[in-house]
N, C-alpha and C. Protein backbone atom coordinates (compact mmCIF):
# COMPACT_ATOMS: atom_id res chain seq x y z
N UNK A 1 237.45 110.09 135.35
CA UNK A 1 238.70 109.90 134.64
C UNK A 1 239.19 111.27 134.21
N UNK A 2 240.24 111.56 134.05
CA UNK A 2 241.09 112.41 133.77
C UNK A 2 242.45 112.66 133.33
N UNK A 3 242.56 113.29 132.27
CA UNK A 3 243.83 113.06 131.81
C UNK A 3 243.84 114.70 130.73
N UNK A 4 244.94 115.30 131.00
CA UNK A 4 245.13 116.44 130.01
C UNK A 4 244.27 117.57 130.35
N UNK A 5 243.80 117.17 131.74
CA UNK A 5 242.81 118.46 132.50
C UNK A 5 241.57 118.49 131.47
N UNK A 6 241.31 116.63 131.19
CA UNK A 6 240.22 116.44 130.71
C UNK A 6 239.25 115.95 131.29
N UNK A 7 237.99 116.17 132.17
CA UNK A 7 237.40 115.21 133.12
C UNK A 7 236.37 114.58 132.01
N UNK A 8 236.46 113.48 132.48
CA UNK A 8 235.26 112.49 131.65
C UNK A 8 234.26 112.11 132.54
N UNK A 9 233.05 112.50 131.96
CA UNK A 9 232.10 111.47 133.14
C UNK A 9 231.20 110.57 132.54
N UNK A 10 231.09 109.19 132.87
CA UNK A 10 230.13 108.17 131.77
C UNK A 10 229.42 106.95 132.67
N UNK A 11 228.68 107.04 132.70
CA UNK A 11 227.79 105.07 133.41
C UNK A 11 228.55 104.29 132.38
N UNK A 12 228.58 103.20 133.34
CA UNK A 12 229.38 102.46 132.57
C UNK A 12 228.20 101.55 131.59
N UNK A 13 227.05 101.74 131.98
CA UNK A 13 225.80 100.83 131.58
C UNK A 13 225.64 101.42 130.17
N UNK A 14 226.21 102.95 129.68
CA UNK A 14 226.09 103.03 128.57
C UNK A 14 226.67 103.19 127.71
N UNK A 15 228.37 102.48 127.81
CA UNK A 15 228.52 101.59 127.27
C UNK A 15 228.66 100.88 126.64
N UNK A 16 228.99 100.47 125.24
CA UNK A 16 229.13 99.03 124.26
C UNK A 16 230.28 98.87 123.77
N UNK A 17 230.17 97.30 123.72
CA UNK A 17 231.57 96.78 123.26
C UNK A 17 231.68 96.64 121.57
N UNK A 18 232.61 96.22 121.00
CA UNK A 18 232.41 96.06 119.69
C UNK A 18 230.97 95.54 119.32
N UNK A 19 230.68 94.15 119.64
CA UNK A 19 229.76 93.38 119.26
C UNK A 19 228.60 94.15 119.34
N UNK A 20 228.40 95.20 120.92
CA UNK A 20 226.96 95.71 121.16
C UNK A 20 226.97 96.85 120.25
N UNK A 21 227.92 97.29 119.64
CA UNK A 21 227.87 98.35 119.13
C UNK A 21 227.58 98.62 117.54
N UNK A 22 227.67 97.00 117.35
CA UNK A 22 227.01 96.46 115.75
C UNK A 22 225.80 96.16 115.86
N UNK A 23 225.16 95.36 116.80
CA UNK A 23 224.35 94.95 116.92
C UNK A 23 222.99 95.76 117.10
N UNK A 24 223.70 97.36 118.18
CA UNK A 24 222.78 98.41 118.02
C UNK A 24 222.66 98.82 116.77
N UNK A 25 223.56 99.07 116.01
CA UNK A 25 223.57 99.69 114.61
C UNK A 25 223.09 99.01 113.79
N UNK A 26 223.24 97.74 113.90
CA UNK A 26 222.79 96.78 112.63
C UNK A 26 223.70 96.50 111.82
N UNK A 27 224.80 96.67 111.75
CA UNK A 27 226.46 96.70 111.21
C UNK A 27 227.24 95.28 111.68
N UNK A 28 228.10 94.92 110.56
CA UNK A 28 229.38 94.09 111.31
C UNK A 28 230.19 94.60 112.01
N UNK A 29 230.51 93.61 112.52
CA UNK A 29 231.80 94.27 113.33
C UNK A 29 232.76 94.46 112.65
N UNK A 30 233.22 94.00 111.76
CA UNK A 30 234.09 94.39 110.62
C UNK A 30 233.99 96.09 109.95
N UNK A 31 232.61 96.22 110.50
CA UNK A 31 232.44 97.69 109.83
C UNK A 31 232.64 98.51 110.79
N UNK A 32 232.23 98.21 112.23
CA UNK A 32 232.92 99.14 112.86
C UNK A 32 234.61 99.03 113.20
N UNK A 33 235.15 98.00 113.18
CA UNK A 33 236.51 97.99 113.51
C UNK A 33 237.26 99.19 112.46
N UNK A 34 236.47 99.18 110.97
CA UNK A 34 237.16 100.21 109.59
C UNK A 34 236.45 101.97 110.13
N UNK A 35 235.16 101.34 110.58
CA UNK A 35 234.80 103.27 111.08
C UNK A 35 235.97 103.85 112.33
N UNK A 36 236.59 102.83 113.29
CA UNK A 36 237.71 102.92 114.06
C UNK A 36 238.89 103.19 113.99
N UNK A 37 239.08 103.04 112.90
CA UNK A 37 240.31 102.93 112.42
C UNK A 37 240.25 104.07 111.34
N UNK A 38 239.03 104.46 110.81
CA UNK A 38 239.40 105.70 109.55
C UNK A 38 238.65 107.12 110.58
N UNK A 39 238.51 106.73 111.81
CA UNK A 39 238.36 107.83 112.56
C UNK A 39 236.34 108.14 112.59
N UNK A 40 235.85 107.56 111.90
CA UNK A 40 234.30 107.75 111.61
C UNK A 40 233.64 108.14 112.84
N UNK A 41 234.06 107.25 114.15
CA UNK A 41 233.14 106.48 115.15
C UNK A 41 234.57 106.83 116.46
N UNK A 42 234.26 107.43 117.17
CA UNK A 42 234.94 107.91 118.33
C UNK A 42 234.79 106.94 119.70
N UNK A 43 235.71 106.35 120.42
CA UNK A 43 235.66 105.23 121.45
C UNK A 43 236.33 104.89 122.51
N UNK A 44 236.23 104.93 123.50
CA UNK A 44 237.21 104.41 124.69
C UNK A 44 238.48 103.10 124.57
N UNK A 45 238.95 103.34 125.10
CA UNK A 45 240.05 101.94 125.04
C UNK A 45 240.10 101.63 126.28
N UNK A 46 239.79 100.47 127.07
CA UNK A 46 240.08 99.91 128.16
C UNK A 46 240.45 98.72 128.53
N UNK A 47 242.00 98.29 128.86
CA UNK A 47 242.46 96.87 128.82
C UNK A 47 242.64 96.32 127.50
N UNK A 48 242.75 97.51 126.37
CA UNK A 48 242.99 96.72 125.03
C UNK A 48 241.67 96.39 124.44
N UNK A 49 240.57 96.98 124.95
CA UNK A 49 238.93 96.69 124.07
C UNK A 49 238.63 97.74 124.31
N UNK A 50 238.00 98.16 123.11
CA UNK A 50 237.13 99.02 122.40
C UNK A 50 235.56 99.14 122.89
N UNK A 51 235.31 100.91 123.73
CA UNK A 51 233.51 100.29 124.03
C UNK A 51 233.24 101.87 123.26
N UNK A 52 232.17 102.50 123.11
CA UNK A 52 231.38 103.23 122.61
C UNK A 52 230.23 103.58 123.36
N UNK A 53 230.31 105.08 123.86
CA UNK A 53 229.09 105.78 124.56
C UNK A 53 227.64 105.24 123.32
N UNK A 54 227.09 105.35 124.02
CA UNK A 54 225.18 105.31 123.12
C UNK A 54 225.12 107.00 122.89
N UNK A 55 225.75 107.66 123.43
CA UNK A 55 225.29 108.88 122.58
C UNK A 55 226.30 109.08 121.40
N UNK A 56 227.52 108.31 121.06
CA UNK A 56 228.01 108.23 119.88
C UNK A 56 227.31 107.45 119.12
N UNK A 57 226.95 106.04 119.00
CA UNK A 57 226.20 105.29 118.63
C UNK A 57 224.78 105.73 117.96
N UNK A 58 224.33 106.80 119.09
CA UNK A 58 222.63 107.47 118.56
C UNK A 58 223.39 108.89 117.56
N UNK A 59 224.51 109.28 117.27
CA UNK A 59 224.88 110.27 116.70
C UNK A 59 225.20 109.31 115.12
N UNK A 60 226.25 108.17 115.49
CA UNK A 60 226.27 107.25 114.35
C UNK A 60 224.84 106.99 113.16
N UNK A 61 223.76 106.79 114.45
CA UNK A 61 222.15 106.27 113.65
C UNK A 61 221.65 108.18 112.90
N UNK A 62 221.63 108.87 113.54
CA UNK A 62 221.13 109.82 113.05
C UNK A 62 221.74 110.22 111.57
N UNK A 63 222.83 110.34 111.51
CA UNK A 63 223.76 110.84 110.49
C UNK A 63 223.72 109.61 109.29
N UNK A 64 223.21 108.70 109.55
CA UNK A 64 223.27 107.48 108.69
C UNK A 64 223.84 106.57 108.30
């Protein structure tokens, strides 16, 4: 993908949608939809849904 002479490269296996992305964390989804929205938690948009690399997710767990 590319856009702004930005290349992106990602498996798609890693991946998560809202739900997997609480569920890794241990969080509602309610809590990530507010980390989304106040900028906390950084995420793809595709077709109008929200997924999240695991190395944001393992950056999310570290930081607390």
């Amino acid at each position: 993908m590319s856009q702004a002479g930005v290349t992106l490269e990602f498996n798609i296996r890693d991946m998560y949608p809202v739900l997997g992305a609480a569920q890794y964390l241990g969080k509602s989804r309610q809590t990530i939809w507010r980390w989304c929205k106040s900028g906390q938690i950084h995420y793809f948009q595709f077709g109008g849904h929200k997924f999240f690399h695991q190395s944001e997710l393992d950056r999310i767990k570290r930081e607390g």
